[in-house]
N, C-alpha and C. Protein backbone atom coordinates (compact mmCIF):
# COMPACT_ATOMS: atom_id res chain seq x y z
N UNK A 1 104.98 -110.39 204.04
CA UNK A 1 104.95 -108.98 204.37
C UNK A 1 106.05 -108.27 203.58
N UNK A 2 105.76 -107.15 203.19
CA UNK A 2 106.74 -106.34 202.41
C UNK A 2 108.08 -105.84 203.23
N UNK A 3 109.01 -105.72 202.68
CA UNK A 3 110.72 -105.29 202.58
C UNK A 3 110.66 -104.13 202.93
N UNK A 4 109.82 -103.40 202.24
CA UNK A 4 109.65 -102.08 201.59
C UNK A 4 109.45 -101.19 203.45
N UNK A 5 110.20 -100.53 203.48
CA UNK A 5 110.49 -99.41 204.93
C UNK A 5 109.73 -98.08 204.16
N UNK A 6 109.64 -97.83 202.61
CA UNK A 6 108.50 -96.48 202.64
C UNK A 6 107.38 -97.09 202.02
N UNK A 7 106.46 -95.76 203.06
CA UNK A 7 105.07 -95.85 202.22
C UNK A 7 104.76 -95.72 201.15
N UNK A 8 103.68 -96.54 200.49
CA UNK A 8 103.39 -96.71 199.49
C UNK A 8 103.11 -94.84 198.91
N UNK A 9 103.09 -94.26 197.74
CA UNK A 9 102.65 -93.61 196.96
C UNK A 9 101.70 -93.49 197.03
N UNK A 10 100.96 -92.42 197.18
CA UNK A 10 98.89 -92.21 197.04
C UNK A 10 99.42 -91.29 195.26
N UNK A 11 97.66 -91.13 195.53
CA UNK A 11 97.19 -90.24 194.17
C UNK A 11 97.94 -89.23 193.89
N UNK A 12 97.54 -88.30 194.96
CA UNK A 12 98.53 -86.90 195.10
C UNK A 12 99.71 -86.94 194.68
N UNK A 13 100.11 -87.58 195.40
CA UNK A 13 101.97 -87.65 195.64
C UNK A 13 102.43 -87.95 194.19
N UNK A 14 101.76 -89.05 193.50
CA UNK A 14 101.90 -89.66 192.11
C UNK A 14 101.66 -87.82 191.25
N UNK A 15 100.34 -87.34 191.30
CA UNK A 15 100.13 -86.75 190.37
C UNK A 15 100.88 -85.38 190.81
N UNK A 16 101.63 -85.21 191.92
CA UNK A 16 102.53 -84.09 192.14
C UNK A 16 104.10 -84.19 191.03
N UNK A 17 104.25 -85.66 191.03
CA UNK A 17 105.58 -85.86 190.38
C UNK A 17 105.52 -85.85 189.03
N UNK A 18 104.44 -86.17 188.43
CA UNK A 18 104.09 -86.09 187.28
C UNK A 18 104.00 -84.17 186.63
N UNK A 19 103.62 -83.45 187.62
CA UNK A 19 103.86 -82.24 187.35
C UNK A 19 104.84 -81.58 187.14
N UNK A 20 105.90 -82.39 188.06
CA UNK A 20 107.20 -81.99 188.41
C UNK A 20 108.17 -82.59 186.82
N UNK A 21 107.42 -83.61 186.07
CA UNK A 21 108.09 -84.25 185.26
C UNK A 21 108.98 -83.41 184.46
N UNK A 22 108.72 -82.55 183.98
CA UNK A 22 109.91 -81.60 183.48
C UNK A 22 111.05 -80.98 184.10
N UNK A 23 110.96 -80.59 185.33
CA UNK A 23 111.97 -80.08 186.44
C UNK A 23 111.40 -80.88 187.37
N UNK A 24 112.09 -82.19 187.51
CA UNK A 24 111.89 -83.14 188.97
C UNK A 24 112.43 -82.16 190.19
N UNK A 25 112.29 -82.89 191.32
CA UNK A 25 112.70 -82.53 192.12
C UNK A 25 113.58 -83.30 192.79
N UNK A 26 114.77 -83.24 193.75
CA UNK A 26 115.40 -83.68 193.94
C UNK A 26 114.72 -85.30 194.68
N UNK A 27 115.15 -86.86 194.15
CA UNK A 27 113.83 -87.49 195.06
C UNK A 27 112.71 -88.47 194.19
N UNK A 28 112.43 -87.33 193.08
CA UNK A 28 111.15 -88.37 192.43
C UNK A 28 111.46 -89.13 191.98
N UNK A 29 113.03 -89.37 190.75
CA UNK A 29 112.82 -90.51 190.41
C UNK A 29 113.17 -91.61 191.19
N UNK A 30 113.89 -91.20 192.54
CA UNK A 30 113.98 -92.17 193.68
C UNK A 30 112.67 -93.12 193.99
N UNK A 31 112.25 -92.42 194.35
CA UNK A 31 110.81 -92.70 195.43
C UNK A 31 109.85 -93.13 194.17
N UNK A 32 109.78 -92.78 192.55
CA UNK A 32 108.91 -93.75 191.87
C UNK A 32 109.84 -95.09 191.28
N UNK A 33 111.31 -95.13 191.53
CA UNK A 33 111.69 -96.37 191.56
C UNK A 33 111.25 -97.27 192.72
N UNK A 34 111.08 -96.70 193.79
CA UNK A 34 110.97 -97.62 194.66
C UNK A 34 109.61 -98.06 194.66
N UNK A 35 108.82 -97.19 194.38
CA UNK A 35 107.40 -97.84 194.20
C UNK A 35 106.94 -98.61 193.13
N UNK A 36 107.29 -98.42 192.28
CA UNK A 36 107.46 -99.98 191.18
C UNK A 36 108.40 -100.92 191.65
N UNK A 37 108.90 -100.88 192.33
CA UNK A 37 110.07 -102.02 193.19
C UNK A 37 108.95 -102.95 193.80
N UNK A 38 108.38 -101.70 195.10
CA UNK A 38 107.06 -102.51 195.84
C UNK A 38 106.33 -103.19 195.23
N UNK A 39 105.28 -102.24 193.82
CA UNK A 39 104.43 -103.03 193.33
C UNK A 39 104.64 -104.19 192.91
N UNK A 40 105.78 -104.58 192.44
CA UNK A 40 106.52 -105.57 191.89
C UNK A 40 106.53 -106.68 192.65
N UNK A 41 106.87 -106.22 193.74
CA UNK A 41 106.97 -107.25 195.17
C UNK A 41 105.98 -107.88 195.38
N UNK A 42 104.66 -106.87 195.26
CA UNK A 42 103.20 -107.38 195.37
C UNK A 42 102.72 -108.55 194.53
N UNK A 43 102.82 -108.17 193.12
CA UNK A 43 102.32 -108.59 192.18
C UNK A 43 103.03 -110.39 192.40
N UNK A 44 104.57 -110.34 192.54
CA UNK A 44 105.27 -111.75 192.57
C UNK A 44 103.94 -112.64 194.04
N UNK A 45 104.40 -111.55 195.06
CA UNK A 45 103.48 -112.30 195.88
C UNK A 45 102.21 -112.90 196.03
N UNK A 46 101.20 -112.07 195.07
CA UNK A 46 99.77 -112.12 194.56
C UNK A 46 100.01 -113.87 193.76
N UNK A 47 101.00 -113.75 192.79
CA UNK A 47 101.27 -114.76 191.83
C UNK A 47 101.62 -116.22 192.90
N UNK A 48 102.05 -115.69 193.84
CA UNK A 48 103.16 -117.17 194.92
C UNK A 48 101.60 -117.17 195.61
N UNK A 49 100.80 -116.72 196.31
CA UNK A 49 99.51 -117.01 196.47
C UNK A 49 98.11 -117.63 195.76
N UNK A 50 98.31 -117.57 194.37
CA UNK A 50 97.06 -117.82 193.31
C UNK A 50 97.84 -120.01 193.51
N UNK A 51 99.19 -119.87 193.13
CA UNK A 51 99.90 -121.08 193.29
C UNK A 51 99.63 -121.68 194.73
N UNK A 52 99.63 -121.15 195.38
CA UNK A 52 99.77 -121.76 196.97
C UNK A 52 98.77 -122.26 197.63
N UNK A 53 98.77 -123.98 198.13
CA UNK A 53 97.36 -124.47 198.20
C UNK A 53 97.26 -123.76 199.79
N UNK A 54 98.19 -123.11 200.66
CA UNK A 54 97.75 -122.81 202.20
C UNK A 54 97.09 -121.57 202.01
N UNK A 55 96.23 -120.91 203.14
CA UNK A 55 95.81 -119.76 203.06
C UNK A 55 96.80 -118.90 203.74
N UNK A 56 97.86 -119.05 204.32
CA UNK A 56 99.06 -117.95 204.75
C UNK A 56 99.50 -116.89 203.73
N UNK A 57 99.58 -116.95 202.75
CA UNK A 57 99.89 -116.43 201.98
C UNK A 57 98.84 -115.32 201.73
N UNK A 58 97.99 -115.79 201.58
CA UNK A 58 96.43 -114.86 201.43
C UNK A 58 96.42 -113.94 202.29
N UNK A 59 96.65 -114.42 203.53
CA UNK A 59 96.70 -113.32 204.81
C UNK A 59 97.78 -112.30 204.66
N UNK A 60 98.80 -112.73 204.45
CA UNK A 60 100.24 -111.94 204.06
C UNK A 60 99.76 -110.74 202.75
N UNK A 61 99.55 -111.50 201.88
CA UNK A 61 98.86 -110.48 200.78
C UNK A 61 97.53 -109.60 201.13
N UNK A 62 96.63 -109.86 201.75
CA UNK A 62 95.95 -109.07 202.31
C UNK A 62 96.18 -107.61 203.27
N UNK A 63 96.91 -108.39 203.90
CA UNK A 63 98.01 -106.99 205.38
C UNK A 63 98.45 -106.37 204.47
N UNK A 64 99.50 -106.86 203.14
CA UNK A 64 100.27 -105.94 202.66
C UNK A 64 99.30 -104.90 201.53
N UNK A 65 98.12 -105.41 200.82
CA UNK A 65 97.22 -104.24 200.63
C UNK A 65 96.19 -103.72 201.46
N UNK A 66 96.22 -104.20 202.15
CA UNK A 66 95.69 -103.16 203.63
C UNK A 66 96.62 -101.53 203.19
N UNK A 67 97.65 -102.26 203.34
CA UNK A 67 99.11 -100.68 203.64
C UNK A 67 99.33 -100.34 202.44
N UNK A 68 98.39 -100.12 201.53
CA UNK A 68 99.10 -99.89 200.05
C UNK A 68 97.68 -98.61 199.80
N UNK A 69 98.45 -97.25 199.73
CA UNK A 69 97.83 -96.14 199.71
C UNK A 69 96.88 -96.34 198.19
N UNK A 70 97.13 -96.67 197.25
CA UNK A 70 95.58 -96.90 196.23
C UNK A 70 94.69 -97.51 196.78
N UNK A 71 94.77 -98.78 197.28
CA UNK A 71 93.52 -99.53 198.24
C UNK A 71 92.95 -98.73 199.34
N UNK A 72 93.65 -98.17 199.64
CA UNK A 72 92.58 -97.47 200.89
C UNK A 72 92.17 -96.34 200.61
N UNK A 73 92.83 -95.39 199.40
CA UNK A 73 92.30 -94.50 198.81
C UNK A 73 91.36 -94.85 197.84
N UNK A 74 90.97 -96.15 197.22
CA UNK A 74 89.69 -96.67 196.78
C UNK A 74 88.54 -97.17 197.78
N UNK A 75 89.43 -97.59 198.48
CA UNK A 75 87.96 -97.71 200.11
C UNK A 75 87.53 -96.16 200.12
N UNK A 76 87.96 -95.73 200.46
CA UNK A 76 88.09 -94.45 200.79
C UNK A 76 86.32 -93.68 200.08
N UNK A 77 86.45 -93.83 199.04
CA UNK A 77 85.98 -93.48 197.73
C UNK A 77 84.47 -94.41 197.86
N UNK A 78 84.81 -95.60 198.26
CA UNK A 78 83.47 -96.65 197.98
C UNK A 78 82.57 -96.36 199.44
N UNK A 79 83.64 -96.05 200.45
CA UNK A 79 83.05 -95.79 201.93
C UNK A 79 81.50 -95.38 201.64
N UNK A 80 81.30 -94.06 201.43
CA UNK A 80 80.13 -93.26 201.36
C UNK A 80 78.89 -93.82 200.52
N UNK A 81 79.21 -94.73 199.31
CA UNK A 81 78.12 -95.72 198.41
C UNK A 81 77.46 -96.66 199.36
N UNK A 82 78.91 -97.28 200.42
CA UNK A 82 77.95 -97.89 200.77
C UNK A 82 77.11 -97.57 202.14
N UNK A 83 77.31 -96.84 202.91
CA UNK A 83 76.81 -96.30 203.69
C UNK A 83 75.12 -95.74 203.52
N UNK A 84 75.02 -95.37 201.99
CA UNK A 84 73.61 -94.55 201.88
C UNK A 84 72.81 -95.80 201.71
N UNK A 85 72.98 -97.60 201.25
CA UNK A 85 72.31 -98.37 201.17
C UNK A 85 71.32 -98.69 202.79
């Protein structure tokens, strides 16, 4: 399970700071350090799971993209495709 005490970054929030990129605001480059911190976290963990013959790990990595605002803002998105089948 992640370290990480803030929420992940969505779309918005990303493409708000990116606007801001010329006159940040007090904050962004905080909060997009920390979210490459997280992803980072993920990615090691994804890697300690592909290695790991138990399925604990799987579960752990799963919960933690459960809570990771791109994944559910891509559910999000697929929701309605599959619904009309």
């Amino acid at each position: 399970m992640s370290n990480f005490k803030r929420p992940s970054l969505t779309k918005q929030q990303l493409h708000e700071i990116a606007e801001r990129r010329h006159a940040p605001e007090a904050g962004d480059i905080s909060a997009l350090l920390w979210e490459i911190a997280r992803l980072r976290a993920v990615v090691n963990r994804a890697d300690q799971y592909l290695e790991s013959p138990s399925g604990f790990l799987g579960g752990v990595l799963r919960k933690e993209l459960d809570d990771c605002a791109c994944v559910q803002e891509e559910r999000a998105k697929r929701l309605p495709a599959l619904k009309k089948d």
